[in-house]
Protein backbone atom coordinates (compact mmCIF):
# COMPACT_ATOMS: atom_id res chain seq x y z
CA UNK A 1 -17.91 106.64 39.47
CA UNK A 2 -15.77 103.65 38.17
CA UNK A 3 -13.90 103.83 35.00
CA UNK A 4 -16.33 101.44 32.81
CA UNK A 5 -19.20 104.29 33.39
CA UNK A 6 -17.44 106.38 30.74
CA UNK A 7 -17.56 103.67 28.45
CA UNK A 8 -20.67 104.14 25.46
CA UNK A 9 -23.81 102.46 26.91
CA UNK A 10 -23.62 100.28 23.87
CA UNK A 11 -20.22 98.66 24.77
CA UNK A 12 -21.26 98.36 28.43
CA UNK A 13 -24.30 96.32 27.42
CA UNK A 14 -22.65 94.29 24.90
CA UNK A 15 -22.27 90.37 25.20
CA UNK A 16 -18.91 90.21 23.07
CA UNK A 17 -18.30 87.24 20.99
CA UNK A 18 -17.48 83.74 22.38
CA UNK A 19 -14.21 83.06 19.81
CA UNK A 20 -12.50 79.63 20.10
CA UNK A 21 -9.42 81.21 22.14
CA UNK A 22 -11.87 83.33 24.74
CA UNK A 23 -13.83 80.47 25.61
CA UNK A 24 -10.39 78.09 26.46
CA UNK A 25 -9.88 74.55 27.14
CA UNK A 26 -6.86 72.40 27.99
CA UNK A 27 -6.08 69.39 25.85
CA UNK A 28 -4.11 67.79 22.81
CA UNK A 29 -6.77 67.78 20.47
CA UNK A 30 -8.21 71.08 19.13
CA UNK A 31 -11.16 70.94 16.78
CA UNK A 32 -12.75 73.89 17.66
CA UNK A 33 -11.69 76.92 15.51
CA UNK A 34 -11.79 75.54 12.21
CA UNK A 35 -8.32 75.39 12.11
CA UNK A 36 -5.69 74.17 9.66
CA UNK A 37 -3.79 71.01 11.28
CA UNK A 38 -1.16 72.01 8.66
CA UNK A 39 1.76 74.28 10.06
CA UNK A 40 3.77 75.55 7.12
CA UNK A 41 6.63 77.11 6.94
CA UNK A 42 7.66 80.67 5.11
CA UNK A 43 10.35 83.14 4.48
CA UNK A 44 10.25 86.45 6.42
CA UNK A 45 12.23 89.25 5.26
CA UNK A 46 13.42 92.07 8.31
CA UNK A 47 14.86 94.51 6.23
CA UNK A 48 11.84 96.69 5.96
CA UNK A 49 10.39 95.93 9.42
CA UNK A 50 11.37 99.72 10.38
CA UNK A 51 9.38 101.47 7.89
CA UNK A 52 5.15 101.23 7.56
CA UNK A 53 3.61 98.73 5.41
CA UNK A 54 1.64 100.01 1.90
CA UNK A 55 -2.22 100.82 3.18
CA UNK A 56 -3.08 97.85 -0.05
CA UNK A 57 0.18 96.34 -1.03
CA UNK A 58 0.34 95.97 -4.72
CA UNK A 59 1.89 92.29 -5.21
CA UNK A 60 -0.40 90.78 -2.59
CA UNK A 61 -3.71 92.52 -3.98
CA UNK A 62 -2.32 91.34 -7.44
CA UNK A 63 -1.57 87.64 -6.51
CA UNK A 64 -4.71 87.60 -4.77
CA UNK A 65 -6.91 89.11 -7.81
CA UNK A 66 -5.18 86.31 -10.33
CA UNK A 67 -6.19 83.74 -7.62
CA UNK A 68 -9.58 85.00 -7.51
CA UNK A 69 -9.77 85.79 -11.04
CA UNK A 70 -10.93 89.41 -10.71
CA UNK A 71 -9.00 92.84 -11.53
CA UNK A 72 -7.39 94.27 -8.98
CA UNK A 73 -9.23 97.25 -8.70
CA UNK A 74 -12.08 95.17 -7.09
CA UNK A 75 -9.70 93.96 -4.08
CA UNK A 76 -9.26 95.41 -0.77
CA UNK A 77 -6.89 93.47 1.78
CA UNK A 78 -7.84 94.10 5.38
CA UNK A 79 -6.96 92.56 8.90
CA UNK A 80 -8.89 88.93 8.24
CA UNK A 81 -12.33 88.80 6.95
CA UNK A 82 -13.75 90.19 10.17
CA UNK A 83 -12.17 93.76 9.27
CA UNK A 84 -13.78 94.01 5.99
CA UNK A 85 -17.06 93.04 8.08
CA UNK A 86 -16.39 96.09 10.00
CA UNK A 87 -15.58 98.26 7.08
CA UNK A 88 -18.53 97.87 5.10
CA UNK A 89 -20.86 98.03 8.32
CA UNK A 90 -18.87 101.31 8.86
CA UNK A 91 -19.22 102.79 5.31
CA UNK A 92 -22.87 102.11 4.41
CA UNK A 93 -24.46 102.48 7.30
CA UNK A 94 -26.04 105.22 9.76
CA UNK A 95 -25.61 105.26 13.57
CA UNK A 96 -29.50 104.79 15.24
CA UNK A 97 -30.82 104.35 11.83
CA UNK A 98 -29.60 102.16 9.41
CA UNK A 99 -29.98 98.55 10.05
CA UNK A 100 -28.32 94.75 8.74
CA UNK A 101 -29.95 92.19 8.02
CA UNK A 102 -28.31 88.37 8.58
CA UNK A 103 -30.07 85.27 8.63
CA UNK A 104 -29.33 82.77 12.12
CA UNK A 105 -27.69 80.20 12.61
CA UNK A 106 -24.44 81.97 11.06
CA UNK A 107 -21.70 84.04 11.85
CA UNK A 108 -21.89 86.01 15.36
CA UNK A 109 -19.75 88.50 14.32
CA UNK A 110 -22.19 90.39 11.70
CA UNK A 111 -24.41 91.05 14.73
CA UNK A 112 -21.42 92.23 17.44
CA UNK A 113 -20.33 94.57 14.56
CA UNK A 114 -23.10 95.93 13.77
CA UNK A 115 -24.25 96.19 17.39
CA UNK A 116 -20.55 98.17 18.36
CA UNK A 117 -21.42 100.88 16.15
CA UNK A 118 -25.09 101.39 17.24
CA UNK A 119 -26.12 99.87 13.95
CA UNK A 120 -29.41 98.15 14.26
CA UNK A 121 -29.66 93.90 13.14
CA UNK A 122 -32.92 92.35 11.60
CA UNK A 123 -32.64 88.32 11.47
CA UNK A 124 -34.90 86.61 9.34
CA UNK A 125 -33.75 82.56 10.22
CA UNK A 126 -32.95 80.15 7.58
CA UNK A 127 -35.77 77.75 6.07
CA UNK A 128 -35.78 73.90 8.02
CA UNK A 129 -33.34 73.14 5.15
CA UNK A 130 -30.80 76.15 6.56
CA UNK A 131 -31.48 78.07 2.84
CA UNK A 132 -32.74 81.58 2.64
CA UNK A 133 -36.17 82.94 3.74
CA UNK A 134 -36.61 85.01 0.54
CA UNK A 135 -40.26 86.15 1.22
CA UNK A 136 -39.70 87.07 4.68
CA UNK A 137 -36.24 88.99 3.24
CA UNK A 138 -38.52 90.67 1.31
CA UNK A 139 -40.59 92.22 3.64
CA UNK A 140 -38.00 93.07 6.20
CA UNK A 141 -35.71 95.28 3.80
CA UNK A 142 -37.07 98.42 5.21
CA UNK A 143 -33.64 100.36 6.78
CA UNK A 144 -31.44 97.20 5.63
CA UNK A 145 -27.90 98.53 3.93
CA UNK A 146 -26.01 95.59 4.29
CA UNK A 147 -27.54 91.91 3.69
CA UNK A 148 -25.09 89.06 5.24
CA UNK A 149 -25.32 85.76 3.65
CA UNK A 150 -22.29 82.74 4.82
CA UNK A 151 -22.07 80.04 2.02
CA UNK A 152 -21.01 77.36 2.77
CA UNK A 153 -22.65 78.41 6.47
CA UNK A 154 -21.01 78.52 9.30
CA UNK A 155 -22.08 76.70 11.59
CA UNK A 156 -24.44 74.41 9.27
CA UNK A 157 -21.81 73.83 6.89
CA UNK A 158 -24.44 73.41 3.87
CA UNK A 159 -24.05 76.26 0.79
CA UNK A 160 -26.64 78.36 0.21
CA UNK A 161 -28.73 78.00 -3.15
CA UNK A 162 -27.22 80.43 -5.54
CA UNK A 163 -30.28 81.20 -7.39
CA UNK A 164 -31.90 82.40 -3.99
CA UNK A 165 -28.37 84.40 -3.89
CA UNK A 166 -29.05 85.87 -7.23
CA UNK A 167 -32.59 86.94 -5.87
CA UNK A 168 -31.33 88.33 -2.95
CA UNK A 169 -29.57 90.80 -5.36
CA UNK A 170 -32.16 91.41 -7.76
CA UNK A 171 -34.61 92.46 -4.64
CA UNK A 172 -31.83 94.45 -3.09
CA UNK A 173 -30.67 96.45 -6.40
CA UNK A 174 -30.68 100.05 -5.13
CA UNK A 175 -31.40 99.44 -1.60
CA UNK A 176 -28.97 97.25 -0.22
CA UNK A 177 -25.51 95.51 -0.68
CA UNK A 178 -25.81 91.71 -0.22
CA UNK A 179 -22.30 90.21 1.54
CA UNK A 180 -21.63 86.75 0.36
CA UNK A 181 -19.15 85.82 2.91
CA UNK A 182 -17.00 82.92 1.49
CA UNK A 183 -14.66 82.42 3.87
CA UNK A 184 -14.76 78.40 3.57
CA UNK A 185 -15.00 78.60 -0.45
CA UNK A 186 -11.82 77.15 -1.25
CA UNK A 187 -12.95 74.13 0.01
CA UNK A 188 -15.39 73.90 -2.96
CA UNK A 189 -14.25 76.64 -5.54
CA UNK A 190 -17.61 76.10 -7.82
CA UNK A 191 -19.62 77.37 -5.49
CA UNK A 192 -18.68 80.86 -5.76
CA UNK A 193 -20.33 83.71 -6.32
CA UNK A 194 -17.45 85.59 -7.72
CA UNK A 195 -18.52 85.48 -11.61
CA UNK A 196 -21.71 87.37 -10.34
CA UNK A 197 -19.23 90.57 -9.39
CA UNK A 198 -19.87 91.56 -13.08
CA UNK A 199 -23.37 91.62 -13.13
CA UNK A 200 -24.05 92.79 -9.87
CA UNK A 201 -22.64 96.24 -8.27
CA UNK A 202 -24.27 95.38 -5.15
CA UNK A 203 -22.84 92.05 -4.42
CA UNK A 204 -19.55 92.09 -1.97
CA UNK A 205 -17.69 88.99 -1.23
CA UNK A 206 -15.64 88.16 1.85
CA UNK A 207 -12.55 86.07 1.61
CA UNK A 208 -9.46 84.53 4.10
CA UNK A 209 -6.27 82.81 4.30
CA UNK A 210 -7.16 81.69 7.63
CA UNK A 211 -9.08 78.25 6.58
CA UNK A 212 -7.99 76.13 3.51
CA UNK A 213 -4.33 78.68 3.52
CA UNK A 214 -3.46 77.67 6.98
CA UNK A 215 -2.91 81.13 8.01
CA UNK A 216 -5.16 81.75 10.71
CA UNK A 217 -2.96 83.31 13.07
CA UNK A 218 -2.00 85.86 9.99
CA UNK A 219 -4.96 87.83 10.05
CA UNK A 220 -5.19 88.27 6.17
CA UNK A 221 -8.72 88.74 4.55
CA UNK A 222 -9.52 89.95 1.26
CA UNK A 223 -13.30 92.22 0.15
CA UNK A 224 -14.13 91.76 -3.66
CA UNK A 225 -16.52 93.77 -5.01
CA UNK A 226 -16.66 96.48 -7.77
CA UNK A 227 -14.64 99.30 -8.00
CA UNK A 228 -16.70 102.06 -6.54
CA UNK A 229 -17.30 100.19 -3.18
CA UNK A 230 -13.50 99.31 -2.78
CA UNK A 231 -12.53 103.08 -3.45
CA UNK A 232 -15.55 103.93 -0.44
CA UNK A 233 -13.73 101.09 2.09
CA UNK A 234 -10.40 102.82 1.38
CA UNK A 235 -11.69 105.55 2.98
CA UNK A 236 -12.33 104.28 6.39
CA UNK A 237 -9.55 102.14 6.57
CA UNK A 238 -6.45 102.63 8.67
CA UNK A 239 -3.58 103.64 7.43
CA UNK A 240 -1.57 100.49 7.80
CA UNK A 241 -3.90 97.97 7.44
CA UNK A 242 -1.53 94.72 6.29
CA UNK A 243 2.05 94.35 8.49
CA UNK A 244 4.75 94.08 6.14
CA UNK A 245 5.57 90.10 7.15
CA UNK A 246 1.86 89.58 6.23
CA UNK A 247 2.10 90.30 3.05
CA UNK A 248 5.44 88.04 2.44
CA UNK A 249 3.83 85.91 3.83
CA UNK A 250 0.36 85.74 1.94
CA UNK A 251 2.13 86.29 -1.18
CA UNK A 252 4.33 83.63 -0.61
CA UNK A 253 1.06 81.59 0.00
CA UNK A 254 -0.43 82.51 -3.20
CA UNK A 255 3.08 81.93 -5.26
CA UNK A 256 2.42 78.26 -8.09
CA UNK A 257 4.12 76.56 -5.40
CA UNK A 258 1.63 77.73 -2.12
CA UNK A 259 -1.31 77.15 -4.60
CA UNK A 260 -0.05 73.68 -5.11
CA UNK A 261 0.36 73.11 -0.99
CA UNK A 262 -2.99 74.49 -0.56
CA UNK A 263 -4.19 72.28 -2.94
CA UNK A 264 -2.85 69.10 -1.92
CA UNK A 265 -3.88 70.19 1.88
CA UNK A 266 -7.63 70.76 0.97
CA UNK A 267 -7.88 67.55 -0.57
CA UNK A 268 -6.15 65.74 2.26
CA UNK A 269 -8.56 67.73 4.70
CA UNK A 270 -11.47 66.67 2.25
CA UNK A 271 -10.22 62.85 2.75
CA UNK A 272 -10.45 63.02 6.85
CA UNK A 273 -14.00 65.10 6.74
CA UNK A 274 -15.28 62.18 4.40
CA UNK A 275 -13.86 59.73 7.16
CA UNK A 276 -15.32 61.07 10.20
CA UNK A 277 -18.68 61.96 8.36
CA UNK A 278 -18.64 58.31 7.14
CA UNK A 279 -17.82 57.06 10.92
CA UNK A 280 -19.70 59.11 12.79
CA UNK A 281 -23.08 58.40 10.47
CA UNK A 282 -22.66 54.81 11.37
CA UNK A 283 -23.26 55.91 14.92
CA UNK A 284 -26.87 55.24 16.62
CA UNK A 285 -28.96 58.45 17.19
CA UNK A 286 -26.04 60.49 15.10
CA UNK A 287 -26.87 62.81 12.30
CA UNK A 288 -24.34 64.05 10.52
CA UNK A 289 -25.23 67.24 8.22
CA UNK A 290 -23.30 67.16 4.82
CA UNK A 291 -20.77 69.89 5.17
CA UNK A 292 -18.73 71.86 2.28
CA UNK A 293 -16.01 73.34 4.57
CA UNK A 294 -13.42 71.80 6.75
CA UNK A 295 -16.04 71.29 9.49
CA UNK A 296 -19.30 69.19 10.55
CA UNK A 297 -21.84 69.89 12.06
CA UNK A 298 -23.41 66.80 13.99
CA UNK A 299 -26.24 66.15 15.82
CA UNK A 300 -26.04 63.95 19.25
CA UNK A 301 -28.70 62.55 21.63
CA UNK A 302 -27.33 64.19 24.71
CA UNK A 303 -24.47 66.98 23.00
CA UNK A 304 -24.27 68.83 26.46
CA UNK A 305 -22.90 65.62 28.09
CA UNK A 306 -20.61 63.79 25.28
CA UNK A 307 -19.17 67.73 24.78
CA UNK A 308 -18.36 67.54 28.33
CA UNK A 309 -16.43 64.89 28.31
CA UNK A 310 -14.84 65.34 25.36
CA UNK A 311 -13.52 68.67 26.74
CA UNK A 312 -12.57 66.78 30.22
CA UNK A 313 -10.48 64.42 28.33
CA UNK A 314 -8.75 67.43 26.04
CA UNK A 315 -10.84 66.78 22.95
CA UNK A 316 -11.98 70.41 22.48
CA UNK A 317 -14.97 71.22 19.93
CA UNK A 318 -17.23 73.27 19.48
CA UNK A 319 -21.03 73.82 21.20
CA UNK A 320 -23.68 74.92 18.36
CA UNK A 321 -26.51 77.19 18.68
CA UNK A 322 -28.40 74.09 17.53
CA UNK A 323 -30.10 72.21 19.97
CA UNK A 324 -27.90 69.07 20.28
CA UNK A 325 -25.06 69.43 18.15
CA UNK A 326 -21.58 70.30 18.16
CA UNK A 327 -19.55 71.59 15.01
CA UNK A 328 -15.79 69.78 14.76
CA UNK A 329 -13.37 71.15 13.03
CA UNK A 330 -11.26 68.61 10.11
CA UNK A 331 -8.01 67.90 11.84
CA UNK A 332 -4.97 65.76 10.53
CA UNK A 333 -6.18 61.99 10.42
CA UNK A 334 -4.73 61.23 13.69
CA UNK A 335 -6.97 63.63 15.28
CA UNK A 336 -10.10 62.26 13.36
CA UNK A 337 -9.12 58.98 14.15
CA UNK A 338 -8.92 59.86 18.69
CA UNK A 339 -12.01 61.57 18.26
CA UNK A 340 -14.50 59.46 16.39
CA UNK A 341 -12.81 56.42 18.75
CA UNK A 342 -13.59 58.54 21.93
CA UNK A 343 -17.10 59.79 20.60
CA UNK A 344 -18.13 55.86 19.85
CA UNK A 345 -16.82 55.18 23.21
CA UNK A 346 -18.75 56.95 25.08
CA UNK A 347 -21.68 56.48 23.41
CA UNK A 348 -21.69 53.08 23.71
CA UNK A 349 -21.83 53.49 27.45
CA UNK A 350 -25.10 54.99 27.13
């Protein structure tokens, strides 16, 4: 008998998710993570690198709540967004009978969670316009604790309608907790869905410094929701969730000053995704999809081939679930610049 038999049949079987860094590449240019460009620099303090970290640090779930303009009762800091993911699938739901509900093409990682912990995934797809199948939400609620809806969408890029949000939590009153994950928000801050936090106990709203905060490699993610599902997610969590130099540094990245960087940096990132939109829509055969994040998705006449040698020549993106079309990450405008010269390139040789 080899080791992996004594493994749960579960993970055995499971097809683990294909992240940026697991699936590799060699090259200069990396546009395939929906990364920062920016590389900023911070303080770290190593005095108190000998004793544990606060399970929910009180200056970075403050600075955090003033950012977000909520109390700070209804914030819970966890190990990126993809933690709380895996906190609220682990508080709300049953083993082998509970189910969550997500709505493809999104996210992979609502399924793999759910799927570790034997939890059981309905997906009801998004409309031709990649908005929300209300109707068919409707009549799939049936087991569903946990509804997950990405706006703006990864890997569309579009935001989802927020009236069809709002419905989602009228239907799901009582039944269900609808996620609103808004991990790409702070590239357009008035689509949030945080002012509905008052009027809805059910809603629950993931956040990150890994995108427009240029902290990806920090591994800092925040939950918002009201107080009674916080005090639930505190239950499950572990005991250190937040290493002490992540929360000098997230603070640090929430101070007037990191506001003001982040600021600037979104609207420089805002600059280069209008450029390459704008330059790669004057391509023949290209669609472009209008994108609120710091990525687009675009749509190619042969994706599998230009991909390929974009990835031979160190240009690394991204292959979408959607036939013909590759997401790229916003870079620095150098970066734009190479790739929308090697992408017209080569499709000129066609």
């Amino acid at each position: 008998m080899t080791v992996s038999k004594l493994a749960r049949k579960t993970v055995r079987e499971l097809t683990p998710y294909q992240s940026a860094r697991r699936l590799g590449g060699s090259g200069d240019i990396w546009l395939n993570a929906n990364e920062s460009p920016f590389a900023n620099e911070y303080n770290i303090k190593c005095n108190r690198l000998n004793r544990y970290s606060t399970c929910q640090p009180e200056e970075l779930i403050q600075a955090y709540a003033d950012y977000a303009n909520v109390k700070k009762e209804q914030v819970l800091t966890s190990r990126g967004a993809d933690e709380g993911i895996e906190l609220l699938i682990r508080t709300f739901c049953e083993p082998n009978q509970d189910s969550i509900l997500y709505c493809p093409p999104t996210y992979g990682m609502y399924a793999i969670s759910a799927e570790t912990f034997d939890i059981n995934t309905k997906t009801v797809p998004l409309t031709a316009e990649w908005q929300l199948d209300i109707a068919t939400i409707r009549d799939n609620l049936d087991t569903v604790k946990l509804i997950f809806v990405c706006s703006p969408n990864n890997p569309t890029g579009n935001l989802i309608n927020r009236q069809d949000i709002e419905a989602l939590l009228d239907m799901a009153t009582g039944k269900a907790l609808v996620v609103v994950d808004e991990a790409y928000i702070d590239f357009c801050p008035e689509a949030s869905t945080v002012d509905l936090l008052g009027q809805y106990p059910n809603l629950v709203i993931l956040r990150t410094l890994s995108k427009a905060f240029a902290l990806a490699g920090l591994r800092c993610g925040f939950t918002l929701a009201n107080p009674e599902i916080i005090e639930l997610l505190l239950k499950v969590i572990a005991p250190y969730p937040v290493p002490v130099p992540v929360t000098d540094i997230a603070v640090q990245a929430l101070s007037p000053a990191g506001l003001a960087k982040t600021k600037f940096q979104v609207l420089d990132l805002s600059a280069n995704r209008a450029y390459l939109q704008a330059g790669l829509g004057m391509l023949d055969g290209v669609t472009v999809y209008d994108g609120y994040g710091n990525y687009l998705l675009v749509k190619f006449p042969d994706a599998d081939a230009l991909f390929g040698s974009l990835w031979e020549h160190g240009i690394i993106l991204r292959r979408s679930p959607i036939e013909n079309c590759i997401r790229i990450s916003i870079g620095n405008r150098d970066e734009c610049e190479k790739t929308l010269a090697f992408i017209r390139e080569q499709l000129n040789q066609n």
